[in-house]
PDB file of N, CA and C in Angstrom:
ATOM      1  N   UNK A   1       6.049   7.929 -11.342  1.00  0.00           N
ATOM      2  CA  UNK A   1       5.748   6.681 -10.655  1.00  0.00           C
ATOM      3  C   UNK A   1       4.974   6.993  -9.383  1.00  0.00           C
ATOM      4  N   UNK A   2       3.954   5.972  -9.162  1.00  0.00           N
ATOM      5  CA  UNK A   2       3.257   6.251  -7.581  1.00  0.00           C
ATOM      6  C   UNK A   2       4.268   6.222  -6.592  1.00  0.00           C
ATOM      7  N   UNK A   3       4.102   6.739  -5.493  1.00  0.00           N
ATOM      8  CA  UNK A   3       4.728   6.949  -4.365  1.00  0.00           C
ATOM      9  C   UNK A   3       3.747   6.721  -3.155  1.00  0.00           C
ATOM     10  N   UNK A   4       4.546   5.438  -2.489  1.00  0.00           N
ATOM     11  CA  UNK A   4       4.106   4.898  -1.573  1.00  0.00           C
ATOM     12  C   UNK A   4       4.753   5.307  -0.128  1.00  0.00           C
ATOM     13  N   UNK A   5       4.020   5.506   0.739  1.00  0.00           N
ATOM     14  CA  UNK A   5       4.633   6.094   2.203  1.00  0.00           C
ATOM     15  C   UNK A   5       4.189   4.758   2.644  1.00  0.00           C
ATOM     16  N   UNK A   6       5.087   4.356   3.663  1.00  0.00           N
ATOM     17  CA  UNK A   6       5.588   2.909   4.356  1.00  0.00           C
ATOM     18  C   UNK A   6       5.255   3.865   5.913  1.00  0.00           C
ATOM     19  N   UNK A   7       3.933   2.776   6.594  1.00  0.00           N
ATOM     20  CA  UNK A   7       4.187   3.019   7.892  1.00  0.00           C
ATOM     21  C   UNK A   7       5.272   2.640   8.574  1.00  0.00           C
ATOM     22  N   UNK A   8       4.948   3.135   9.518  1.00  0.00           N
ATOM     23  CA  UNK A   8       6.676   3.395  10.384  1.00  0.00           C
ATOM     24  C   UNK A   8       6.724   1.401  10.799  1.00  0.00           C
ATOM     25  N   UNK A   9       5.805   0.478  11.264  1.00  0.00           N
ATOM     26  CA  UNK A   9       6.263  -0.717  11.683  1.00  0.00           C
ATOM     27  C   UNK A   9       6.471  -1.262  10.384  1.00  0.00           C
ATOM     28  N   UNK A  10       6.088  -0.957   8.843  1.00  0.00           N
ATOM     29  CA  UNK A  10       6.882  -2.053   7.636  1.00  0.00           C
ATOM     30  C   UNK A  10       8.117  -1.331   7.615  1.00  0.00           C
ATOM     31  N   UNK A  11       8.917  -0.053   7.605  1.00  0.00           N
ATOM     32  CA  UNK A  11      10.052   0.564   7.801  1.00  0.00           C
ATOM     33  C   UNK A  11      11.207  -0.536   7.713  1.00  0.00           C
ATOM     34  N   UNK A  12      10.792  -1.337   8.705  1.00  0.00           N
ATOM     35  CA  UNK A  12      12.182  -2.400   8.544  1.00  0.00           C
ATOM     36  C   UNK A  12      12.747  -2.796   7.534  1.00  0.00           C
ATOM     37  N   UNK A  13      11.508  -3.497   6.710  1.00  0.00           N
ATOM     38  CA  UNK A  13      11.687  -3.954   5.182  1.00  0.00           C
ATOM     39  C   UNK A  13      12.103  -3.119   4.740  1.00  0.00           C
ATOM     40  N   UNK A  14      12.071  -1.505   4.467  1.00  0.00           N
ATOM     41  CA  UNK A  14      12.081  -1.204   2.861  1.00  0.00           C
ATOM     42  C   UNK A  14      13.658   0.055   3.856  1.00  0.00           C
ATOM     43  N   UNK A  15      14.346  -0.886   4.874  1.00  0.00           N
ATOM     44  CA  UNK A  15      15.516  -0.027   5.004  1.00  0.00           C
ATOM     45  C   UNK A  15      15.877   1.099   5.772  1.00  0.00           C
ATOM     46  N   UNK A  16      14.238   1.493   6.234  1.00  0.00           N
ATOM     47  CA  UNK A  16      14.095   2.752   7.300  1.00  0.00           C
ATOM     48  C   UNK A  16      13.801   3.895   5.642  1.00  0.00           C
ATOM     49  N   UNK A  17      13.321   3.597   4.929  1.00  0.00           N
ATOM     50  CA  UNK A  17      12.556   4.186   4.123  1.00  0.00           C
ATOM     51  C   UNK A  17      10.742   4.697   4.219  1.00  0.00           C
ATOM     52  N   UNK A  18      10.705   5.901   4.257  1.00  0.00           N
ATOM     53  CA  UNK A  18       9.441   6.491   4.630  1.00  0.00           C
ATOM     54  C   UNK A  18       8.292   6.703   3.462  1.00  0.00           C
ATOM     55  N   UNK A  19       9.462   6.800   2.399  1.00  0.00           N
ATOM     56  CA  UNK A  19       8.554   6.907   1.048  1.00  0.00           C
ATOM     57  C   UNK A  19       9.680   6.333  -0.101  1.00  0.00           C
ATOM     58  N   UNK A  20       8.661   5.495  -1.284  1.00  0.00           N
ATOM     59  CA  UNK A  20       9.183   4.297  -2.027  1.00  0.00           C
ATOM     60  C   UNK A  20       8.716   4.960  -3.322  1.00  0.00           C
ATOM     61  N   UNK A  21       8.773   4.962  -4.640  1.00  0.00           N
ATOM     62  CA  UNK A  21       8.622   4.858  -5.764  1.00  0.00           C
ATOM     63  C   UNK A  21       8.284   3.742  -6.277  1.00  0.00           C
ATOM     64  N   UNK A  22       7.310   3.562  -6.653  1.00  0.00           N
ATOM     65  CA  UNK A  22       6.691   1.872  -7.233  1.00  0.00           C
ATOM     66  C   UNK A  22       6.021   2.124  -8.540  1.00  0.00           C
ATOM     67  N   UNK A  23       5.905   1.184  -9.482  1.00  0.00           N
ATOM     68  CA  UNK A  23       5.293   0.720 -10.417  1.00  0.00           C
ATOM     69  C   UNK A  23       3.923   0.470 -10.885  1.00  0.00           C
ATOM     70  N   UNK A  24       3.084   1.122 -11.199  1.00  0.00           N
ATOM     71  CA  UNK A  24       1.851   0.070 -11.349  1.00  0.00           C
ATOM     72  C   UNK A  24       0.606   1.172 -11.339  1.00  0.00           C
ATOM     73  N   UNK A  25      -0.387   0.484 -12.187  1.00  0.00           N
ATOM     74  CA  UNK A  25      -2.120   0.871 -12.377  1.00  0.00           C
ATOM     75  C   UNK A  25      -3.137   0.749 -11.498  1.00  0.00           C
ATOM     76  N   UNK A  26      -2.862   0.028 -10.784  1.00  0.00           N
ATOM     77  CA  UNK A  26      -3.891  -0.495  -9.424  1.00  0.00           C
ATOM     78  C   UNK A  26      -3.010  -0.550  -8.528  1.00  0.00           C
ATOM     79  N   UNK A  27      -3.458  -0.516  -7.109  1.00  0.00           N
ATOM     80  CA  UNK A  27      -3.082  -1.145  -5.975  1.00  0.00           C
ATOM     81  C   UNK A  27      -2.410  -2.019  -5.956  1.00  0.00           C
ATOM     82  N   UNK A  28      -3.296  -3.267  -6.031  1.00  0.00           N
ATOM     83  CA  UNK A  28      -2.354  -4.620  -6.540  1.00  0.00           C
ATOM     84  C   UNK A  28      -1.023  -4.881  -7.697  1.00  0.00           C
ATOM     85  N   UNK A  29      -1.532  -4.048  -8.679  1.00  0.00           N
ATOM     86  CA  UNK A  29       0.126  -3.895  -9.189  1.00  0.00           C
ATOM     87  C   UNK A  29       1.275  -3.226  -8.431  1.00  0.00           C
ATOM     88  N   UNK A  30       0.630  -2.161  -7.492  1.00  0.00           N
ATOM     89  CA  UNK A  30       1.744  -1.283  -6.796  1.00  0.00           C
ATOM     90  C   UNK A  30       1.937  -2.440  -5.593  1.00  0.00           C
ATOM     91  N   UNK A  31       0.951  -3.305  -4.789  1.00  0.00           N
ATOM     92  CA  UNK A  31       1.690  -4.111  -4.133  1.00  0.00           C
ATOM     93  C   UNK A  31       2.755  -5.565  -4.123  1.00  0.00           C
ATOM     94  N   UNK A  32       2.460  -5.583  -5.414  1.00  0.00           N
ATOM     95  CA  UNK A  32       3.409  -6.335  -6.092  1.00  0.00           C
ATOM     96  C   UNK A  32       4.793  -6.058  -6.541  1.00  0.00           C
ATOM     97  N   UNK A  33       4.885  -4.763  -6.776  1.00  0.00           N
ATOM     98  CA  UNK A  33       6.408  -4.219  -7.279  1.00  0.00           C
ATOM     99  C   UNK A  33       6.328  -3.442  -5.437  1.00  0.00           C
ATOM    100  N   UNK A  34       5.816  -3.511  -4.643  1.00  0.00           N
ATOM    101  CA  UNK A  34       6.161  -3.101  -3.353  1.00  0.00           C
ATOM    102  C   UNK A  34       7.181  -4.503  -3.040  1.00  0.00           C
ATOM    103  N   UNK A  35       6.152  -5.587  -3.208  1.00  0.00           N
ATOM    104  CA  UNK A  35       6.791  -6.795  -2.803  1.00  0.00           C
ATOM    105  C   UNK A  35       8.251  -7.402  -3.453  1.00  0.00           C
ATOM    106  N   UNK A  36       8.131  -7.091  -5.123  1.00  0.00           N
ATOM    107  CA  UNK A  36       9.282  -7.093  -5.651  1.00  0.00           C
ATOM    108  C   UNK A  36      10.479  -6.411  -5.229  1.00  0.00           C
ATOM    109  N   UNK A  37      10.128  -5.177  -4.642  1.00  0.00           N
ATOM    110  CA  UNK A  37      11.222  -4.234  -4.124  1.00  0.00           C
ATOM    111  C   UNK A  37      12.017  -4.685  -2.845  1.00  0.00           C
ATOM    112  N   UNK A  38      11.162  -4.812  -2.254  1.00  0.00           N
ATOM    113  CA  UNK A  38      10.878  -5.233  -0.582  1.00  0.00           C
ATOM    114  C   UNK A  38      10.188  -6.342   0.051  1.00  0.00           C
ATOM    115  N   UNK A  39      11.259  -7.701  -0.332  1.00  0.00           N
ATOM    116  CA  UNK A  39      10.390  -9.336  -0.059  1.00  0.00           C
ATOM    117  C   UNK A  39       9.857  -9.034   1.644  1.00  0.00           C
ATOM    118  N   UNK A  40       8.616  -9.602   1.307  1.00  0.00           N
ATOM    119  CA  UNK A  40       7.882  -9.380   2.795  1.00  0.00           C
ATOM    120  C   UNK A  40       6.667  -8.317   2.800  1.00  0.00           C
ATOM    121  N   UNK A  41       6.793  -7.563   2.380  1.00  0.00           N
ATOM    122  CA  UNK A  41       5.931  -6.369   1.778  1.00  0.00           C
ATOM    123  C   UNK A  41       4.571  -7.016   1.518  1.00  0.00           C
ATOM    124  N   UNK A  42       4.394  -7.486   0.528  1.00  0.00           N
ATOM    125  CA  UNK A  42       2.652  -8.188   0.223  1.00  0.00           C
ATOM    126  C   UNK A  42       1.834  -8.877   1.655  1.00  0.00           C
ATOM    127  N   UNK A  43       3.083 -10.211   2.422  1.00  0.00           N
ATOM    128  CA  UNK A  43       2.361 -10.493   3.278  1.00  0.00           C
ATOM    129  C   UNK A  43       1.758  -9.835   4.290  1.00  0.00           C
ATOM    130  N   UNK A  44       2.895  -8.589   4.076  1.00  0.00           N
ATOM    131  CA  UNK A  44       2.347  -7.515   5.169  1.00  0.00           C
ATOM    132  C   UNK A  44       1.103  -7.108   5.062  1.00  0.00           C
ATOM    133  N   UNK A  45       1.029  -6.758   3.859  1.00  0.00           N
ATOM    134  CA  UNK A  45      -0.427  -6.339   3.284  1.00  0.00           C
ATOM    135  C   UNK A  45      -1.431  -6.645   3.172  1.00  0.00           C
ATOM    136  N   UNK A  46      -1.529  -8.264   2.544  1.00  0.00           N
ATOM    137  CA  UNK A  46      -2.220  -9.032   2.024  1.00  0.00           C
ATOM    138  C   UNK A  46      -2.597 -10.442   2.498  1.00  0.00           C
ATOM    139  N   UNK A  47      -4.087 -10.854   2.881  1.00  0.00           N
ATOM    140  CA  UNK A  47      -4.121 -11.770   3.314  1.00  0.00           C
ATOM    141  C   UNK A  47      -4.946 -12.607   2.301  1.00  0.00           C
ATOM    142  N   UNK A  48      -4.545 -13.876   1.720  1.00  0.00           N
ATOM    143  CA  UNK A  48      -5.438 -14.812   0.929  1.00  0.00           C
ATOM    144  C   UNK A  48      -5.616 -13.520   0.067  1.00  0.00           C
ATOM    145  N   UNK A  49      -4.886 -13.357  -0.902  1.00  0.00           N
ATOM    146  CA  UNK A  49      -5.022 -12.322  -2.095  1.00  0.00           C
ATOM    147  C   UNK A  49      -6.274 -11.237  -1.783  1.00  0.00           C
ATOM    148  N   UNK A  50      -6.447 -10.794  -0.689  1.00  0.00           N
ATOM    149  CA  UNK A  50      -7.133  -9.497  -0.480  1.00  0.00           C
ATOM    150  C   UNK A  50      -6.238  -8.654   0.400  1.00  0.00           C
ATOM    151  N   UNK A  51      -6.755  -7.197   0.954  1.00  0.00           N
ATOM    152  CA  UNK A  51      -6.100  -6.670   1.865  1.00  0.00           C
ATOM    153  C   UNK A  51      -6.647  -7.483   3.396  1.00  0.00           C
ATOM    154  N   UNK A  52      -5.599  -7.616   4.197  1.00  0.00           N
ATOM    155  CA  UNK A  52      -5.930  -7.357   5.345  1.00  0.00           C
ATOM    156  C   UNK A  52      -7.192  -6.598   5.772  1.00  0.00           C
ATOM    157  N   UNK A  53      -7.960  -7.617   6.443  1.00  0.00           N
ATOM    158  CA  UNK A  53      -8.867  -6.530   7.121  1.00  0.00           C
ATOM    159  C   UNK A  53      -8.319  -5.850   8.131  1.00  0.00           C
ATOM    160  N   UNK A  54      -9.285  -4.601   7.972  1.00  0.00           N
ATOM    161  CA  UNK A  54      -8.761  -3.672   8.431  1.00  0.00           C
ATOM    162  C   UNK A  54      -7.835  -2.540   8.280  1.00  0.00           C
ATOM    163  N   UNK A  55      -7.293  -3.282   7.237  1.00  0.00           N
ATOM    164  CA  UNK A  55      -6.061  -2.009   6.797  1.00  0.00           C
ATOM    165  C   UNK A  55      -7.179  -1.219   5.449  1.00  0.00           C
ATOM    166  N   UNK A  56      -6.771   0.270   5.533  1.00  0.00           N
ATOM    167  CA  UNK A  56      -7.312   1.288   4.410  1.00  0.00           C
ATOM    168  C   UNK A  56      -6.262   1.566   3.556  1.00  0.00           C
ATOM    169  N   UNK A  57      -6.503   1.903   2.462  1.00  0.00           N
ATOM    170  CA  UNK A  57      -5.679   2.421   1.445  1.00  0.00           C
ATOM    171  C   UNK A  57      -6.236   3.593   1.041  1.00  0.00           C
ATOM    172  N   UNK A  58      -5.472   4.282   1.140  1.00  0.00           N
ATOM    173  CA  UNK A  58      -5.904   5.762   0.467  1.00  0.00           C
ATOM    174  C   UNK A  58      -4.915   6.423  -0.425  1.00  0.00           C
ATOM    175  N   UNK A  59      -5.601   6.554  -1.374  1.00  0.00           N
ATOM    176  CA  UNK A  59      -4.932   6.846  -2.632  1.00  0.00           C
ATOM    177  C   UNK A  59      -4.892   8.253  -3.243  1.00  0.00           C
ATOM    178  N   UNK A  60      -4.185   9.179  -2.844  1.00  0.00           N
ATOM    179  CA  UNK A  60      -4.454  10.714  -3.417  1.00  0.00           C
ATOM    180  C   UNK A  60      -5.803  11.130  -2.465  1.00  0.00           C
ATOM    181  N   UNK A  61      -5.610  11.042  -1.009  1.00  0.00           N
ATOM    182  CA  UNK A  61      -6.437  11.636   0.389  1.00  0.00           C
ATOM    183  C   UNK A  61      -7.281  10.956   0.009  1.00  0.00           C
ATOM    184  N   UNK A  62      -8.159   9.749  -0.974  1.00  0.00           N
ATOM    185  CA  UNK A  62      -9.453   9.309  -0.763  1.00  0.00           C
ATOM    186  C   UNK A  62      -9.478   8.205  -0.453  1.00  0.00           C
ATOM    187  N   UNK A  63     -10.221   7.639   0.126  1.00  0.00           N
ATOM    188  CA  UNK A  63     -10.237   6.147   0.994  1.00  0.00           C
ATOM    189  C   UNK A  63     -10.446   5.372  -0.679  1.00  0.00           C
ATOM    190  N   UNK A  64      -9.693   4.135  -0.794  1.00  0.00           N
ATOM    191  CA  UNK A  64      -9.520   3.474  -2.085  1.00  0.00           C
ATOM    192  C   UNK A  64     -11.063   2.049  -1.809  1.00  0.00           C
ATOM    193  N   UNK A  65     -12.382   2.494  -2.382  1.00  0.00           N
ATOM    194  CA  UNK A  65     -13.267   1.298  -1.988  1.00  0.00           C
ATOM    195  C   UNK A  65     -13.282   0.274  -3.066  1.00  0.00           C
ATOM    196  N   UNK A  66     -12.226   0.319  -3.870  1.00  0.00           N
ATOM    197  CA  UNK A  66     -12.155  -1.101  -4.700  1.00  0.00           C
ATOM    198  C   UNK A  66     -11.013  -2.008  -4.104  1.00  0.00           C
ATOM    199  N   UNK A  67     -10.839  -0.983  -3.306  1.00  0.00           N
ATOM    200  CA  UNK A  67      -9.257  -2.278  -2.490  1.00  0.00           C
ATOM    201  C   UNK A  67      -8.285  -2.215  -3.890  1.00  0.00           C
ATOM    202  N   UNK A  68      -7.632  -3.777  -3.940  1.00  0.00           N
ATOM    203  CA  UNK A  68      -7.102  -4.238  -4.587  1.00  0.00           C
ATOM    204  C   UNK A  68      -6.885  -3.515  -6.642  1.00  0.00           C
ATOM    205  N   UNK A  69      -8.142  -3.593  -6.432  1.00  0.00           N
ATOM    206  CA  UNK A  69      -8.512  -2.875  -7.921  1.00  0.00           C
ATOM    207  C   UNK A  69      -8.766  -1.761  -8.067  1.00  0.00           C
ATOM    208  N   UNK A  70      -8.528  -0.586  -7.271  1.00  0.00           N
ATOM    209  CA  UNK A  70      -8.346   0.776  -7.143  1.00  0.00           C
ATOM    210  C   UNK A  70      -7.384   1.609  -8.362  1.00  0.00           C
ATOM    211  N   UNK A  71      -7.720   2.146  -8.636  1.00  0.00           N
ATOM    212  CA  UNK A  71      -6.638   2.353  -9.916  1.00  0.00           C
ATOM    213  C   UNK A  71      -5.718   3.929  -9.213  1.00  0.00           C
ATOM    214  N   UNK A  72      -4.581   3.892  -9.705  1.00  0.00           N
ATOM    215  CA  UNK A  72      -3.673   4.596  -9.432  1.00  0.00           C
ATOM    216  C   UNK A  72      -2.975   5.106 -10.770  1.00  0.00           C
ATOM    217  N   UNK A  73      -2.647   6.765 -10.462  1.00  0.00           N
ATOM    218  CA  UNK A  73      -2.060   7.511 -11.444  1.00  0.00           C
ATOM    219  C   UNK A  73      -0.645   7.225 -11.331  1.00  0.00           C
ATOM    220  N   UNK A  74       0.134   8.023 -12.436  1.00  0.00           N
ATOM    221  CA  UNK A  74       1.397   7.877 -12.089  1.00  0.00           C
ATOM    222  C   UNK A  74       2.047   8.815 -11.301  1.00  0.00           C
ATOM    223  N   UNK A  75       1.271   9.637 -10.806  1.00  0.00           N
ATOM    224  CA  UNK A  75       1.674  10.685  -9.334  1.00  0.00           C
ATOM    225  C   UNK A  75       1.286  10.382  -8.606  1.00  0.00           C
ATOM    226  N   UNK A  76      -0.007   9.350  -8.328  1.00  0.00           N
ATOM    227  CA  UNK A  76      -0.680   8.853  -7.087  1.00  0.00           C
ATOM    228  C   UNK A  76       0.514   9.219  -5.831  1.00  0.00           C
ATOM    229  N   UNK A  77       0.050   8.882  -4.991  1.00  0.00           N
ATOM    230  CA  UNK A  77       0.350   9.102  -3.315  1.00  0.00           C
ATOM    231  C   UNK A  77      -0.304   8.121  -2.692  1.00  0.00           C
ATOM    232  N   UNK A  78       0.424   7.400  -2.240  1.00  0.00           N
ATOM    233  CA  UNK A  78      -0.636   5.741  -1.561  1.00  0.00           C
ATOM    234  C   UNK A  78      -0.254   5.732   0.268  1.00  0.00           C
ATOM    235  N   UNK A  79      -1.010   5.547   0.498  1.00  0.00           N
ATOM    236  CA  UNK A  79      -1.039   4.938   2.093  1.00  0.00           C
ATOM    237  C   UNK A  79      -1.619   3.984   2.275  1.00  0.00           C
ATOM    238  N   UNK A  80      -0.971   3.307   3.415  1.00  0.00           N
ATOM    239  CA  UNK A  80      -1.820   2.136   4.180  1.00  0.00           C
ATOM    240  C   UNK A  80      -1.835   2.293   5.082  1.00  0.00           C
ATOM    241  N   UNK A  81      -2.951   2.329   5.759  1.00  0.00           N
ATOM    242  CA  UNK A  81      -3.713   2.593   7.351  1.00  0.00           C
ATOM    243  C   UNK A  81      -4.173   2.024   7.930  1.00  0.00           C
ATOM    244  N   UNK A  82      -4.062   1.515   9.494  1.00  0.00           N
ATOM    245  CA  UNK A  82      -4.780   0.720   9.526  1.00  0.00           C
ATOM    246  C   UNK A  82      -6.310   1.363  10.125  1.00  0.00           C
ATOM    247  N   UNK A  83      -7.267   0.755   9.817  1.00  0.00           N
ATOM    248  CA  UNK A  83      -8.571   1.137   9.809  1.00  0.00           C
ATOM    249  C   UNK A  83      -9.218   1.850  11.390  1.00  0.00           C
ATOM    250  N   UNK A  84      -9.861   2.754  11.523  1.00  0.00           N
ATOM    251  CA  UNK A  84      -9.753   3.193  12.962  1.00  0.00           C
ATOM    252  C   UNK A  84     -11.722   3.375  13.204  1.00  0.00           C
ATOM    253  N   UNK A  85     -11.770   2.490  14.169  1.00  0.00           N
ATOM    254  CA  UNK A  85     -13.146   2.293  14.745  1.00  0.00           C
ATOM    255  C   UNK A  85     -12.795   3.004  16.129  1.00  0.00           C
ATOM    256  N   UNK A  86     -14.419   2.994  16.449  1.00  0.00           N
ATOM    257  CA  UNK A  86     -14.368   3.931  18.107  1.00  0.00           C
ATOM    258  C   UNK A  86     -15.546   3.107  18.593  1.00  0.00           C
ATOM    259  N   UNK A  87     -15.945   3.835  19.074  1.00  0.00           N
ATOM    260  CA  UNK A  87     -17.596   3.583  20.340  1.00  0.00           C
ATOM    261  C   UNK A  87     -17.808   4.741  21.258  1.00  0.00           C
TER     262      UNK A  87
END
């Protein structure tokens, strides 16, 4: 199963859990059985059925550029980041 690491501010939800075991082929399936697991989880994520701008997903160290439709193995390794600009 993919394995999702929970930044430290969603922590609350999933119990003071750092890393989750989830379900799913894409992103969006894994944020859905995130959400199933852990009510609150999607909104965290997800705004108007996309990601949050700003937040990255990286899926097995590579930045995920289908978002939502990113496909995921069943060893995947998922993060959510939030996106980091400079000047």
């Amino acid at each position: 199963m993919p394995e999702v690491w929970i930044p430290p501010r969603l922590q609350e939800l999933t119990n003071g859990k750092q890393q989750v075991q989830v379900s799913g082929a894409t992103v969006r399936q894994v944020i859905n059985d995130l959400d199933a697991q852990f009510p609150g989880m999607k909104d965290e994520l997800c705004l108007d059925g996309d990601l949050y701008p700003g937040l990255a997903v990286i899926v097995d160290g590579e930045t995920a550029n289908l978002g939502l439709l990113e496909r995921v193995q069943e060893n995947s390794e998922i993060h959510f980041l939030p996106a980091i600009s400079g000047g």
